[in-house]
N, C-alpha and C. Protein backbone atom coordinates (compact mmCIF):
# COMPACT_ATOMS: atom_id res chain seq x y z
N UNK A 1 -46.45 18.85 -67.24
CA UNK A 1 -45.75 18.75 -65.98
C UNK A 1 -46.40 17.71 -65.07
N UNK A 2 -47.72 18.00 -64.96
CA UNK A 2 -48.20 16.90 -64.22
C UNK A 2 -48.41 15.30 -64.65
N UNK A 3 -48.00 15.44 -66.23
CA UNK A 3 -47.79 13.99 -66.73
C UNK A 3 -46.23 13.24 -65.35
N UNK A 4 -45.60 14.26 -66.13
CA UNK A 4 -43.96 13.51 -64.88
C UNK A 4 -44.10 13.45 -63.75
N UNK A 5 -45.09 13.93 -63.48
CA UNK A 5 -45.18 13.79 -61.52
C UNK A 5 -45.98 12.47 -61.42
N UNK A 6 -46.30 11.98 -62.17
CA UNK A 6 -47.64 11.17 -61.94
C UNK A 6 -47.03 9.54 -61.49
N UNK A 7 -45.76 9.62 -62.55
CA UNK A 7 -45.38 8.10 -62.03
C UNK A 7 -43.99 8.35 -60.79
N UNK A 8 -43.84 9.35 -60.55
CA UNK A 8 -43.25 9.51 -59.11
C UNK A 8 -44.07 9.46 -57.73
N UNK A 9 -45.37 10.39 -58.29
CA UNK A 9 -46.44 9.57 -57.23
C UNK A 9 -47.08 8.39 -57.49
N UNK A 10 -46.58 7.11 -58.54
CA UNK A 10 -47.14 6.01 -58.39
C UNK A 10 -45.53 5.14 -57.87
N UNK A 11 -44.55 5.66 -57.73
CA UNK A 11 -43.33 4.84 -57.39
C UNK A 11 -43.56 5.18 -56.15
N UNK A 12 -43.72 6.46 -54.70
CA UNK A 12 -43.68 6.46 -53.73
C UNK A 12 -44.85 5.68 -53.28
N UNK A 13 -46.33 5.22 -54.27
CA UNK A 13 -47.22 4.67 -53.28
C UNK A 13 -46.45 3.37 -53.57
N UNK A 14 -45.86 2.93 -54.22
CA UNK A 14 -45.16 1.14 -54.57
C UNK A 14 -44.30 1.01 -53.10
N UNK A 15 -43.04 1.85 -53.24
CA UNK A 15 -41.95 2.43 -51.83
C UNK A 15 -43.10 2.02 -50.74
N UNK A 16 -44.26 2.78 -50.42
CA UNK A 16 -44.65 2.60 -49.27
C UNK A 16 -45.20 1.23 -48.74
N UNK A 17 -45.86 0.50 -49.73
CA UNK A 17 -46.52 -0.64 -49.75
C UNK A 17 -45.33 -1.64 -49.43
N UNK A 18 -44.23 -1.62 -49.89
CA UNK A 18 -43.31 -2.31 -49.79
C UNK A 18 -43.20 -2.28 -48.36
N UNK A 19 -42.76 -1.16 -47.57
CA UNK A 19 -42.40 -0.66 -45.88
C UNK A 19 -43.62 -1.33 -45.56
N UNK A 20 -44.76 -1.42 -45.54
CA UNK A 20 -45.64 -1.99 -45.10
C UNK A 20 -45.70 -3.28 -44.84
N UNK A 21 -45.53 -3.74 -46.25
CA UNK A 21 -45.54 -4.93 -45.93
C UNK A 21 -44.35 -5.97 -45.10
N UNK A 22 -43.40 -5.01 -45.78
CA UNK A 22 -41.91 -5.36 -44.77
C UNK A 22 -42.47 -5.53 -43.18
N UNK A 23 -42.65 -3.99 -42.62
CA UNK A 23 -42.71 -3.92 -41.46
C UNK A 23 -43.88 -5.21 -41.21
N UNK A 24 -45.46 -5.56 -41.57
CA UNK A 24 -46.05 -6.49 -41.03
C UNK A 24 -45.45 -7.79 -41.22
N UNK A 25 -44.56 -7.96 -42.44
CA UNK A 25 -43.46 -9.51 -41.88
C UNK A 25 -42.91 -9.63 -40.90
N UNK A 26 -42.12 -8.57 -40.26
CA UNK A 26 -41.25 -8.66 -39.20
C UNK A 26 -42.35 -8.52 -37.96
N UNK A 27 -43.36 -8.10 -37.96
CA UNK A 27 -44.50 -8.43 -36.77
C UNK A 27 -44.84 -9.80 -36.49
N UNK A 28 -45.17 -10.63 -37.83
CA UNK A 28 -45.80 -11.86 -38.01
C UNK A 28 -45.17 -12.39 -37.42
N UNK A 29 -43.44 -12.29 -37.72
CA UNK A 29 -42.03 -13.43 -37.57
C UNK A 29 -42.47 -12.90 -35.99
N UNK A 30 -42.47 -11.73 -35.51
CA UNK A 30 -42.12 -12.02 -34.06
C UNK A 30 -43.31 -12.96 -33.23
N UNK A 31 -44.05 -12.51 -34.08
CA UNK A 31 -45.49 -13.61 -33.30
C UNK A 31 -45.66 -14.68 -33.43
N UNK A 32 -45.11 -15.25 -34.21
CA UNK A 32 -44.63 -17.12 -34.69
C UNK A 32 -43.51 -16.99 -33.99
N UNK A 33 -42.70 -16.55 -33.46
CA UNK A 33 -41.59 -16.88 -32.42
C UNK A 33 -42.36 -16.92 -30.96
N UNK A 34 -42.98 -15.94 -30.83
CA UNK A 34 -43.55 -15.76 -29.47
C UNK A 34 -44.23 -17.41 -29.47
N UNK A 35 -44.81 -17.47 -30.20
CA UNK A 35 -46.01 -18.82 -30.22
C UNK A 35 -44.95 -19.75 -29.75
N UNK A 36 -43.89 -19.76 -30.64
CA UNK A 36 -43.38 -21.32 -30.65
C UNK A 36 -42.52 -20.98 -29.22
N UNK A 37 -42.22 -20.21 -28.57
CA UNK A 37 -41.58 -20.00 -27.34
C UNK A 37 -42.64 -20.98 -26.01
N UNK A 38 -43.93 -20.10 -26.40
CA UNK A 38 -44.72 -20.33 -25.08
C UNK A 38 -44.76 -22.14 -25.46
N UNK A 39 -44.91 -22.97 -26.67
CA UNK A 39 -44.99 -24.19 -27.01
C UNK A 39 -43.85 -24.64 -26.01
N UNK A 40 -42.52 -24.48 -26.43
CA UNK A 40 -41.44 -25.15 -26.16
C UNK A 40 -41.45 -24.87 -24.61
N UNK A 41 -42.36 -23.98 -24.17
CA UNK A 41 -41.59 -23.57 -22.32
C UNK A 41 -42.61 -24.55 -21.54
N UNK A 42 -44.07 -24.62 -22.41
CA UNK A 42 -45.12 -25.97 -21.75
C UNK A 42 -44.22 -27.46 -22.06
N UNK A 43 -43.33 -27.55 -23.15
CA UNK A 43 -42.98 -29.06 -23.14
C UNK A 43 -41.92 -29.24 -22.28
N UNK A 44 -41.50 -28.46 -21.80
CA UNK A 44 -39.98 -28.61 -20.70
C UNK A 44 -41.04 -28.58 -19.62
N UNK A 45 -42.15 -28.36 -19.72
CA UNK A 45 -43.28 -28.26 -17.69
C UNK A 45 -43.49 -29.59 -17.32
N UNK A 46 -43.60 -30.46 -18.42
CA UNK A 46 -44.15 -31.36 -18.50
C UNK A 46 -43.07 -32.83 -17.51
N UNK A 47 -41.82 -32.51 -18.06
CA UNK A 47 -40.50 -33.30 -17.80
C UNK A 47 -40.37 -33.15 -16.10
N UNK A 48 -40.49 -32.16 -15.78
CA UNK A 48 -40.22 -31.37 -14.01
C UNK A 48 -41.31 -32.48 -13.98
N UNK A 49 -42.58 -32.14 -13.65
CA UNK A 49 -43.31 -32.13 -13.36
C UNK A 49 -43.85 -33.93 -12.86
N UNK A 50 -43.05 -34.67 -13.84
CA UNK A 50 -42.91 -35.77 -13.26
C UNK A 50 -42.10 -35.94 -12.17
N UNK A 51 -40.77 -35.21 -12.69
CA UNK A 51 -39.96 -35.67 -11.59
C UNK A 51 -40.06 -34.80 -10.38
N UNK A 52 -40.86 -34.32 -10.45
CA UNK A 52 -41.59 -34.34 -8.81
C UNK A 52 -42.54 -34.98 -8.45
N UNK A 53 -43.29 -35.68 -9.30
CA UNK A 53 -43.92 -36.48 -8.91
C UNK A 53 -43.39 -37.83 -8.15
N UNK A 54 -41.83 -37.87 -8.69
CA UNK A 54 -41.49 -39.72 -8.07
C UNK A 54 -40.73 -38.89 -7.13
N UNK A 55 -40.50 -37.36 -6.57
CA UNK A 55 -39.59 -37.67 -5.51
C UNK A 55 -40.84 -37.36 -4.20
């Protein structure tokens, strides 16, 4: 009996590793978005920032 249980408890630790790793992709992706946000909001500072300078 405990032979058949054995690779059901090696398929739920596979299942979990998978959710894991899923879930820390979708962390990463949001933190490479965050990054490239704060990038793109300093290169639009830059454009103003003249043109207050010539008025």
């Amino acid at each position: 009996m405990a032979a058949l249980a054995m690779p059901d408890g090696a398929g739920r630790l596979v299942q979990r590793a998978r959710e894991h790793l899923c879930a820390l992709a979708v962390v990463l992706q949001h933190v490479k978005s965050h990054a490239l946000r704060r990038l793109d909001a300093h290169a639009r500072q830059a454009p103003q920032r003249l043109d207050q300078g010539v008025q």
